[in-house]
C-alpha atoms as a PDB file:
ATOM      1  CA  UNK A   1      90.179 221.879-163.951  1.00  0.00           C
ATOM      2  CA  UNK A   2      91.136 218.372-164.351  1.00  0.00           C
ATOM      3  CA  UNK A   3      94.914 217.278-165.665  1.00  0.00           C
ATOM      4  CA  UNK A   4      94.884 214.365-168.055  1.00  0.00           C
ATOM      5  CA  UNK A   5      97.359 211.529-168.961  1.00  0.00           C
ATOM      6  CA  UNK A   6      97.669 210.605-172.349  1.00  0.00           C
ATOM      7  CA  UNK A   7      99.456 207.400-172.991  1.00  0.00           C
ATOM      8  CA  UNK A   8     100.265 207.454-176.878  1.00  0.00           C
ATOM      9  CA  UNK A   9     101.293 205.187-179.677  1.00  0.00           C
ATOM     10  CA  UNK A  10     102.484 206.281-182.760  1.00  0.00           C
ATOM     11  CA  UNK A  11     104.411 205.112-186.114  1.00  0.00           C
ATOM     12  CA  UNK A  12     107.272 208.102-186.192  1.00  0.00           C
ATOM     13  CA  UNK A  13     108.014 207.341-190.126  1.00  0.00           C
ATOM     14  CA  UNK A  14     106.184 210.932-191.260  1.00  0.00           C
ATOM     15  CA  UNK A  15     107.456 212.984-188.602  1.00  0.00           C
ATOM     16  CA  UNK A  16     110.115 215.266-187.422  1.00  0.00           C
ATOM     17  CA  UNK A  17     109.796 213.724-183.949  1.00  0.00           C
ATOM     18  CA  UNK A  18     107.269 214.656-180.925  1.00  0.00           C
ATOM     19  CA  UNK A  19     108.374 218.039-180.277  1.00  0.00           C
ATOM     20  CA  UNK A  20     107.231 220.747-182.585  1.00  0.00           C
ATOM     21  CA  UNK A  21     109.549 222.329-185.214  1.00  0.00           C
ATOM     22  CA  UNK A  22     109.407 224.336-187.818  1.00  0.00           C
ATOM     23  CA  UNK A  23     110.867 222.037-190.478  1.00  0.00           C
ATOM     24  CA  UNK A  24     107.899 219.843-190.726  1.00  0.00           C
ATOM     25  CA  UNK A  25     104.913 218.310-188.831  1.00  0.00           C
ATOM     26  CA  UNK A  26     105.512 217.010-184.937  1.00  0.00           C
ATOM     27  CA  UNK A  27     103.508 214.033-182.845  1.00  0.00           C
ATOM     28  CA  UNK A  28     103.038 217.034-180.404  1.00  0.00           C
ATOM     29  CA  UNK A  29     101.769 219.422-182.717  1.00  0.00           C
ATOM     30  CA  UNK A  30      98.958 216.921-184.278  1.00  0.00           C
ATOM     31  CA  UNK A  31      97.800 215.934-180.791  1.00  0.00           C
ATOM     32  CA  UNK A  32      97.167 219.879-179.727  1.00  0.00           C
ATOM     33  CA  UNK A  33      95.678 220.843-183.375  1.00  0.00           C
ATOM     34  CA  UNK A  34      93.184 217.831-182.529  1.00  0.00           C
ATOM     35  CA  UNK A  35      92.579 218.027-178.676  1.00  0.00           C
ATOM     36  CA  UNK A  36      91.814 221.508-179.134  1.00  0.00           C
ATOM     37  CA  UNK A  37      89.109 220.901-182.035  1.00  0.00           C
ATOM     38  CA  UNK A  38      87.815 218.139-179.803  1.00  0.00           C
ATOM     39  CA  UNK A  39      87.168 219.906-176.393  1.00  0.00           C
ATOM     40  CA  UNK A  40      87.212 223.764-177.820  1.00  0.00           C
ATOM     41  CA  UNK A  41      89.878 224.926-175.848  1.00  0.00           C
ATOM     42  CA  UNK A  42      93.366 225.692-176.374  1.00  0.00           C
ATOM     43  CA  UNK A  43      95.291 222.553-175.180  1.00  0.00           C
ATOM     44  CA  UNK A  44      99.031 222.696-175.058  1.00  0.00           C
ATOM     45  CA  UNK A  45     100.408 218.974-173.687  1.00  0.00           C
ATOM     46  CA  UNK A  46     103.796 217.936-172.121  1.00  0.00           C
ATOM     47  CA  UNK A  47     105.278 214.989-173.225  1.00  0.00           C
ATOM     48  CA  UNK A  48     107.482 213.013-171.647  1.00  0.00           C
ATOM     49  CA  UNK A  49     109.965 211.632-174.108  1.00  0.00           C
ATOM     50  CA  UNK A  50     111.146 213.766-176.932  1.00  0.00           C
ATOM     51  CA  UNK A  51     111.411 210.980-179.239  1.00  0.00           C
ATOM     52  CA  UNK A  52     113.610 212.011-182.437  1.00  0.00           C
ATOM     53  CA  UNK A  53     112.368 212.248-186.168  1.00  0.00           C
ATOM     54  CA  UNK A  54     111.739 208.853-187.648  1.00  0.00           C
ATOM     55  CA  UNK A  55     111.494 207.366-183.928  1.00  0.00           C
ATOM     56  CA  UNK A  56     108.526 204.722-183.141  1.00  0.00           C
ATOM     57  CA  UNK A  57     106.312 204.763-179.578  1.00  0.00           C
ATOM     58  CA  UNK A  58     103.928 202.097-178.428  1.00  0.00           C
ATOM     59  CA  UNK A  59     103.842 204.188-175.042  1.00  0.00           C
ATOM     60  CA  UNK A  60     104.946 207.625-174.754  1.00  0.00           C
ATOM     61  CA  UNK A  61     103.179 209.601-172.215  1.00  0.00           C
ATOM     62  CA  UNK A  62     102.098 213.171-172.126  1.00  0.00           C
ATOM     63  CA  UNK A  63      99.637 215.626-169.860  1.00  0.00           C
ATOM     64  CA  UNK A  64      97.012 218.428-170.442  1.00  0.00           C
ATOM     65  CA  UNK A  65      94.457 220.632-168.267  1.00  0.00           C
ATOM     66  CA  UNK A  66      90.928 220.621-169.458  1.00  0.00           C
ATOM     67  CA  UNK A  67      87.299 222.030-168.175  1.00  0.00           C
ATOM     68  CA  UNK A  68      85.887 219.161-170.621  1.00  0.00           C
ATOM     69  CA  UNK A  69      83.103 217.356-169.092  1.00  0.00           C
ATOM     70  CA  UNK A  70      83.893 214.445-171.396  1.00  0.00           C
ATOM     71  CA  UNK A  71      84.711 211.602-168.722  1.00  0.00           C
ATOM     72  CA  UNK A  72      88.377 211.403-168.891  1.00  0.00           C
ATOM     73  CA  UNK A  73      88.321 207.551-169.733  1.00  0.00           C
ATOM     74  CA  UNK A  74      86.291 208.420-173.572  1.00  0.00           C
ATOM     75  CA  UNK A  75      88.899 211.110-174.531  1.00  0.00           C
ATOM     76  CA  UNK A  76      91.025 208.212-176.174  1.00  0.00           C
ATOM     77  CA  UNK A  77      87.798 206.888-177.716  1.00  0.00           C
ATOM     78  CA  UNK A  78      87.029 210.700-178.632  1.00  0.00           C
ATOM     79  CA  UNK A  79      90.453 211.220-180.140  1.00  0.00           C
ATOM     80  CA  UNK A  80      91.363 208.375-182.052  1.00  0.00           C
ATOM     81  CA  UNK A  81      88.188 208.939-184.136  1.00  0.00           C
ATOM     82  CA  UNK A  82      89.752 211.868-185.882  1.00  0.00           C
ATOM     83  CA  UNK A  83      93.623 211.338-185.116  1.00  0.00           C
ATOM     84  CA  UNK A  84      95.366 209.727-188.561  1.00  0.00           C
ATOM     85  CA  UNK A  85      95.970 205.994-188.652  1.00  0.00           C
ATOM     86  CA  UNK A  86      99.847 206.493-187.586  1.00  0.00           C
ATOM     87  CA  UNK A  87      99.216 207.939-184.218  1.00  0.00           C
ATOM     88  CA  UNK A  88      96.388 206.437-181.518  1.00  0.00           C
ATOM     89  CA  UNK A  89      95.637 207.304-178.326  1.00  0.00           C
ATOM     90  CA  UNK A  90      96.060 204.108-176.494  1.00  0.00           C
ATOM     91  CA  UNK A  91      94.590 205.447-172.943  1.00  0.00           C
ATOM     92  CA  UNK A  92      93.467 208.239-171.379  1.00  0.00           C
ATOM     93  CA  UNK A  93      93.102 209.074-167.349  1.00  0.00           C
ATOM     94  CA  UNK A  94      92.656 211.579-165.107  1.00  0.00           C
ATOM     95  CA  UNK A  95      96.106 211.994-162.783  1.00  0.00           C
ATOM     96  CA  UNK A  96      96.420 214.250-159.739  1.00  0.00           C
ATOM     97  CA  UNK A  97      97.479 217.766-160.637  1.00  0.00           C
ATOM     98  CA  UNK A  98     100.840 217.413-159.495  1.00  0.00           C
ATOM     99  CA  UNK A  99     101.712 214.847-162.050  1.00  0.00           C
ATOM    100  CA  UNK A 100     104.149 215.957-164.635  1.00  0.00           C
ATOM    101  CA  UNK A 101     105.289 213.387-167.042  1.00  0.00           C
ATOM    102  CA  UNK A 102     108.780 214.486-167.478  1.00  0.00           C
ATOM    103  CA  UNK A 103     109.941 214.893-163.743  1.00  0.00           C
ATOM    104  CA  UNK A 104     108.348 211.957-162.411  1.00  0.00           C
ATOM    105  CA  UNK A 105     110.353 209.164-160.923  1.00  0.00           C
ATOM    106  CA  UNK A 106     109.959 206.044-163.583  1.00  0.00           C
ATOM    107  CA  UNK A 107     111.489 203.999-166.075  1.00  0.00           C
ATOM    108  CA  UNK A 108     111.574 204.245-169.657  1.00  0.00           C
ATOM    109  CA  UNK A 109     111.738 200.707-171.525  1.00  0.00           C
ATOM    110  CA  UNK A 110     113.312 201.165-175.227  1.00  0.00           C
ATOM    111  CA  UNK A 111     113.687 198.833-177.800  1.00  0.00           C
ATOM    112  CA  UNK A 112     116.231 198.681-181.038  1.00  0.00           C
ATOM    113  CA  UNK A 113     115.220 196.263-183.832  1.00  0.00           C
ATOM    114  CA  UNK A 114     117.734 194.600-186.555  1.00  0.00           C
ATOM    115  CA  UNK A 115     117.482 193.416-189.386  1.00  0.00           C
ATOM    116  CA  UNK A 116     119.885 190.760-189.666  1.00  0.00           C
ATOM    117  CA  UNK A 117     119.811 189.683-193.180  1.00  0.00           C
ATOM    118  CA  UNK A 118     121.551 189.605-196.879  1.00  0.00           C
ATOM    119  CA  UNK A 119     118.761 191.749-198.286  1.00  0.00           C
ATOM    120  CA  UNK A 120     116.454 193.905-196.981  1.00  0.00           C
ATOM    121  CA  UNK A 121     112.285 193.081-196.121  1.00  0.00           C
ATOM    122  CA  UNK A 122     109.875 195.671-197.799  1.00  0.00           C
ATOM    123  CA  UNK A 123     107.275 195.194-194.751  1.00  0.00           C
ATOM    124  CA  UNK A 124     110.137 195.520-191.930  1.00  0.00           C
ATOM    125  CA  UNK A 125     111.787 198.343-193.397  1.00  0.00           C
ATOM    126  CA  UNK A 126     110.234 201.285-191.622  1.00  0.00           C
ATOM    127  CA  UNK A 127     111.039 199.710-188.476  1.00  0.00           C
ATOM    128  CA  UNK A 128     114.251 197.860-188.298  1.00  0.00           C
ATOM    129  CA  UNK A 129     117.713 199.076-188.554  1.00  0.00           C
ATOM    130  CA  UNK A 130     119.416 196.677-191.399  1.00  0.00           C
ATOM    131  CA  UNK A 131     122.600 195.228-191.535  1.00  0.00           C
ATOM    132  CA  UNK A 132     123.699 192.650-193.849  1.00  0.00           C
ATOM    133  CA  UNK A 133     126.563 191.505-192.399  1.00  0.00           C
ATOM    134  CA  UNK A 134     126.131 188.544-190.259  1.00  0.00           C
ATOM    135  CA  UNK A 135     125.744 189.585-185.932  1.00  0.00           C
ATOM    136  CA  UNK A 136     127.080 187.266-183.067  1.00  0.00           C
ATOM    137  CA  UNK A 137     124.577 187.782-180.417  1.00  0.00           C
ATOM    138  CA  UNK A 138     126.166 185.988-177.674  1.00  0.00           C
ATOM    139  CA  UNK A 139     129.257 188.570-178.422  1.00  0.00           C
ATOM    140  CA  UNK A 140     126.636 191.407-178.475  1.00  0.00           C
ATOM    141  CA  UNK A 141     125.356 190.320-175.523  1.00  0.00           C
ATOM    142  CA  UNK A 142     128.654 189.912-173.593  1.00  0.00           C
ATOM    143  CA  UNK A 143     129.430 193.393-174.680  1.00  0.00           C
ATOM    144  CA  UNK A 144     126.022 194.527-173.169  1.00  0.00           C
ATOM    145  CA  UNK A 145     126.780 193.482-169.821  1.00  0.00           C
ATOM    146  CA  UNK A 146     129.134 196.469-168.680  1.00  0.00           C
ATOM    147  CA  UNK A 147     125.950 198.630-169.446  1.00  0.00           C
ATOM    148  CA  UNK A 148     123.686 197.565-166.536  1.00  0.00           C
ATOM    149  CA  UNK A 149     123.656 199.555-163.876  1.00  0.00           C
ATOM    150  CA  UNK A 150     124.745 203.361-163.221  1.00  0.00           C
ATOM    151  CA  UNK A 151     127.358 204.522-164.851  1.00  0.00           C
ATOM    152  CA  UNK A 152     128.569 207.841-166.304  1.00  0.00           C
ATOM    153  CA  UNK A 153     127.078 207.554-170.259  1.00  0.00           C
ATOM    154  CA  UNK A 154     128.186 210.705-171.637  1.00  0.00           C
ATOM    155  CA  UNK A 155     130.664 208.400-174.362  1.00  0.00           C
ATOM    156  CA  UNK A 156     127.022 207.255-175.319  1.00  0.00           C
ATOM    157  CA  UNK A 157     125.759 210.652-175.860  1.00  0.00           C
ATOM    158  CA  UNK A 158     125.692 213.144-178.785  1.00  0.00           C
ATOM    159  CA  UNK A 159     126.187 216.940-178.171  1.00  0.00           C
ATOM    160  CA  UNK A 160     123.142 219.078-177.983  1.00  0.00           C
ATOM    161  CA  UNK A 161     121.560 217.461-174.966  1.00  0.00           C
ATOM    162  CA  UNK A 162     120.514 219.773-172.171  1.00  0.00           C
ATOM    163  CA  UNK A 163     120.700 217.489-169.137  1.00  0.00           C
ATOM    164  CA  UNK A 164     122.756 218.469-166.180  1.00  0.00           C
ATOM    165  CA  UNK A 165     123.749 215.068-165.404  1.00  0.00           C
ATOM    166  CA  UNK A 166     125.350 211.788-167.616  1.00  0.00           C
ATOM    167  CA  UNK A 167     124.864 209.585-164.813  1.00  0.00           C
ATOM    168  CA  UNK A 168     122.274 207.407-165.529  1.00  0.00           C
ATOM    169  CA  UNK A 169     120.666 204.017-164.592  1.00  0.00           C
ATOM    170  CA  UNK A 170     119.955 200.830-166.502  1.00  0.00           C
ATOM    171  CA  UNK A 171     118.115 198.177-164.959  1.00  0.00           C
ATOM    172  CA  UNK A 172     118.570 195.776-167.716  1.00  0.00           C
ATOM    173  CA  UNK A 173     119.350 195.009-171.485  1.00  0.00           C
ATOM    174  CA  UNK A 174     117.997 191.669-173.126  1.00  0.00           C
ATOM    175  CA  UNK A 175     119.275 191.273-176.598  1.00  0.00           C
ATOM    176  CA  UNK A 176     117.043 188.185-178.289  1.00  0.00           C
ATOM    177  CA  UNK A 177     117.393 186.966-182.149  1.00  0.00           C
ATOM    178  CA  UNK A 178     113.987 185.828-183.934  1.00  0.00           C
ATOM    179  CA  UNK A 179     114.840 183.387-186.779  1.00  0.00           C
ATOM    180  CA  UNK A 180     112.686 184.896-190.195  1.00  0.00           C
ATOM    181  CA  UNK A 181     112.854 180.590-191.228  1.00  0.00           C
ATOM    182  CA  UNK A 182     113.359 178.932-188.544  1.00  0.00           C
ATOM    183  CA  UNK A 183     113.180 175.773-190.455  1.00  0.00           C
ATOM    184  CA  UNK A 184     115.707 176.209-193.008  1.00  0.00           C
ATOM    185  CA  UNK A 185     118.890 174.268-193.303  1.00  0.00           C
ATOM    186  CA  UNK A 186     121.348 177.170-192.481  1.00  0.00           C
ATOM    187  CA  UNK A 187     123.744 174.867-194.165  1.00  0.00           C
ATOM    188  CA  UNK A 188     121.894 174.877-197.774  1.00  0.00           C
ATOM    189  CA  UNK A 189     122.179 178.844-197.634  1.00  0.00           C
ATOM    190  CA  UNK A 190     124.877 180.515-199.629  1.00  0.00           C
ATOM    191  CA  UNK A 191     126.239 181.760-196.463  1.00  0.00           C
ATOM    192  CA  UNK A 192     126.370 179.007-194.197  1.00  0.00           C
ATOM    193  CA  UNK A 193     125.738 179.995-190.613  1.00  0.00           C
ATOM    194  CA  UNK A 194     123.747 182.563-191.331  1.00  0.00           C
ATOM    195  CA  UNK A 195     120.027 182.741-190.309  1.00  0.00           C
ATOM    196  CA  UNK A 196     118.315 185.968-191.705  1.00  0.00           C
ATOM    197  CA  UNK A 197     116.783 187.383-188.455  1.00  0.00           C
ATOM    198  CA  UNK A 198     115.170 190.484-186.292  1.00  0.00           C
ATOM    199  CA  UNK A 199     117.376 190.980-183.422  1.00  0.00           C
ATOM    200  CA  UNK A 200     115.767 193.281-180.741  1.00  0.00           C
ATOM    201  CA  UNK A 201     117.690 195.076-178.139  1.00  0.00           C
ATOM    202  CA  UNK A 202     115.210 195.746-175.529  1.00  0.00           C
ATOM    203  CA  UNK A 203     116.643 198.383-172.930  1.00  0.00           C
ATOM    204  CA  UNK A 204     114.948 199.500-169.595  1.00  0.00           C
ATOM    205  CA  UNK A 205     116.349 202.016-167.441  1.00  0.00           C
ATOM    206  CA  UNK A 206     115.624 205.817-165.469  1.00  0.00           C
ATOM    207  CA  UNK A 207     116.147 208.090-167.943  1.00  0.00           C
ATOM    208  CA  UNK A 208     118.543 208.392-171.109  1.00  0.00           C
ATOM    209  CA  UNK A 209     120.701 210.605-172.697  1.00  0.00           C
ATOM    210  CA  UNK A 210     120.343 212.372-176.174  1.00  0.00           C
ATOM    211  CA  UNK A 211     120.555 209.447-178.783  1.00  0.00           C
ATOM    212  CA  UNK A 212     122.298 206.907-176.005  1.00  0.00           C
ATOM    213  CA  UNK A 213     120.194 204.079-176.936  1.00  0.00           C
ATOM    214  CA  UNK A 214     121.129 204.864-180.760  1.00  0.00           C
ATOM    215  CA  UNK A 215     124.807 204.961-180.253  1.00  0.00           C
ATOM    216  CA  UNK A 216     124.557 202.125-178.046  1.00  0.00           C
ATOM    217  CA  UNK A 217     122.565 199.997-180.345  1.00  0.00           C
ATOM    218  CA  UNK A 218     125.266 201.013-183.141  1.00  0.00           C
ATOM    219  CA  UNK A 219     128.126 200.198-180.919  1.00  0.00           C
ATOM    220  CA  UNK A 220     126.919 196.625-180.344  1.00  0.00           C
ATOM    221  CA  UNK A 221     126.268 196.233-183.879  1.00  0.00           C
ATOM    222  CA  UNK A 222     129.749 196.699-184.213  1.00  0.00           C
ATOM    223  CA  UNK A 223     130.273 194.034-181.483  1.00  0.00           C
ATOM    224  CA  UNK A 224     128.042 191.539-183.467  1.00  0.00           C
ATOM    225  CA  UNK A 225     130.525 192.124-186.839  1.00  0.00           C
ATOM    226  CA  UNK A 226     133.604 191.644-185.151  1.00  0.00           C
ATOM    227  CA  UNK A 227     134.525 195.227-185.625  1.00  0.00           C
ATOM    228  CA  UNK A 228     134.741 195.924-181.785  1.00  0.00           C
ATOM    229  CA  UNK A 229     135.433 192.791-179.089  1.00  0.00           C
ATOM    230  CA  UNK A 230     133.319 192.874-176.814  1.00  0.00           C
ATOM    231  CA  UNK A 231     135.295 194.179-173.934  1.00  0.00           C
ATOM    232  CA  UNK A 232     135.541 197.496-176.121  1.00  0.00           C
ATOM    233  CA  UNK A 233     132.336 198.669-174.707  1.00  0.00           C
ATOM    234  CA  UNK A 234     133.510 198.606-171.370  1.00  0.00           C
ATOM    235  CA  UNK A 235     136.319 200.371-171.998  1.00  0.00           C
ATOM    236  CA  UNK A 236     134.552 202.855-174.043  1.00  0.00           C
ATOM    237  CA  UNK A 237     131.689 203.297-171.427  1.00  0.00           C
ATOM    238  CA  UNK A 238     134.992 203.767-168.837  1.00  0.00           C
ATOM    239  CA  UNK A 239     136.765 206.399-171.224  1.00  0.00           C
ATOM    240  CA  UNK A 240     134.079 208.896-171.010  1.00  0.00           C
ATOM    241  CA  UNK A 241     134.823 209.859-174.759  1.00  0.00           C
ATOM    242  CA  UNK A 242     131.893 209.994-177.531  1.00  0.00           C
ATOM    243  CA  UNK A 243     134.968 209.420-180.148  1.00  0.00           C
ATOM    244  CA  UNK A 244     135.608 205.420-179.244  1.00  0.00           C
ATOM    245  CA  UNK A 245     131.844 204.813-179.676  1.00  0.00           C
ATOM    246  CA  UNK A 246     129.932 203.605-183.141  1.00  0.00           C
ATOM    247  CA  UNK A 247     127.744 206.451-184.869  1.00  0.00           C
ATOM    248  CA  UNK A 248     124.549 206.307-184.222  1.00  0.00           C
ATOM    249  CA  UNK A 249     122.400 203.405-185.279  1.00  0.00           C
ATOM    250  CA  UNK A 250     119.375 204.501-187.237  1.00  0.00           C
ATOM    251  CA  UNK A 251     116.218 206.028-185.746  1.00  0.00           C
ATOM    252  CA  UNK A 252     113.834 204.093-187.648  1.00  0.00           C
ATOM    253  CA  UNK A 253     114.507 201.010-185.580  1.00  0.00           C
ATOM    254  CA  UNK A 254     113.848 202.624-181.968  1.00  0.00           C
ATOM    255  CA  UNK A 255     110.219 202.129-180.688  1.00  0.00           C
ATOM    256  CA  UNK A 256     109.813 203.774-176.777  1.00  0.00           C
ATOM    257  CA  UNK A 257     107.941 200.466-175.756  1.00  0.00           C
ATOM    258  CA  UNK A 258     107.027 202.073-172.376  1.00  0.00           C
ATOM    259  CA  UNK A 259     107.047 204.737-169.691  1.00  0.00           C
ATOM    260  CA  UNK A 260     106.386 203.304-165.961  1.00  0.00           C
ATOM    261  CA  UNK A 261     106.028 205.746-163.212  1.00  0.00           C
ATOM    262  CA  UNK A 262     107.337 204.560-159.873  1.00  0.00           C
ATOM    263  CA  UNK A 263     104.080 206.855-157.517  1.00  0.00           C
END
């Protein structure tokens, strides 16, 4: 018996998320349905990240036993052959049989993308959050800065989680702004000052909480309008009280960029 690593990409726009549900058709439950038919045996994996419907991965990781004699590198090869254009096996490996990709030791890289612009981009749409009021970076960045580190999250968590802990890590948060023209006159616009953009909120850290990149994506949004200063986060990270946080930013802009196990 040999235990597999999967490390998976996938566009999250027709889904209900990676774990299977019964209110429509899971990352999780395509991968089984397709593994199975591939090797002839019943293949069950465990994912690590429970990525949320709508949600985006470029490297989400999961694990599955097999007899297969297929060498463990050509499974991706094997896979992506029948696997729909929206989710690709981007490598596969055999691990030791200890391996479990949820309760290993390793860090998770997120990132939230923005649209920062006075209308909204047909071909960025799936994958950006937008908001058409104009964001101060620098002040969503200062606000950022409380964040690294550990810290007690649970204002930056929604109910329904089932971890024991809120304490959690973050090793770092780099907010950058890409310019859509970067050689327009921002002064011949009709709002002066303001340079349509994608502003990415890349996040790394050891673990998060249900939706805390989400709320704290739409918590420095509101820190980029002016709604919130940016000392606010602080004190709402120091509060330990969901209620002083933004809602939720939208799950079509998070992408799990990564999953790095530390052994």
């Amino acid at each position: 018996m040999k235990r597999i690593k999967l490390t998976i990409a996938y566009d999250g726009t027709n889904y209900v998320g990676w774990q299977i549900q019964k209110n429509g058709i899971a990352i999780e439950q395509v991968i089984n349905e397709h593994l199975s038919k591939l090797l002839g045996e019943d293949i069950k994996v465990t994912g690590c990240s429970r990525t949320d419907s709508g949600v985006h991965a470029k490297g989400n990781v999961a694990a599955f036993e097999t007899n297969t004699r297929i060498a463990p590198e050509k499974i991706s090869y094997a896979l992506n052959q029948s696997l729909p254009e929206d989710i690709k096996i981007v490598k596969s490996e055999e691990v030791d049989s200890s391996f479990h990709p949820r309760y290993a030791d390793c860090i998770k890289t997120y990132e939230y993308s923005i649209l920062n612009c006075r209308y909204n981009l047909p071909t960025v749409r799936l994958y950006t959050d937008y908001v058409y009021y104009m964001l101060d970076v620098e002040k969503m960045r200062q606000g950022a800065e409380c964040l690294v580190g550990e810290h007690d999250f649970v204002a930056f968590s929604s109910a329904g989680g089932h971890q024991k802990s809120t304490i959690r890590t973050i090793h770092s948060i780099d907010i950058t702004q890409e310019l859509l023209n970067p050689d327009a006159d921002p002064e011949e616009d009709a709002a002066p000052g303001f340079r349509p953009s994608i502003i990415r909120i890349r996040i790394s850290g050891n673990g998060f909480l249900y939706n805390m990149v989400r709320i704290i994506a739409g918590t420095l949004e509101k820190v980029g309008m002016g709604i919130f200063p940016p000392e606010h986060v602080k004190e709402i990270l120091e509060s330990r009280d969901r209620a002083l946080s933004a809602p939720k930013a939208s799950a079509r802009g998070l992408t799990l960029v990564s999953i790095d196990y530390l052994n």
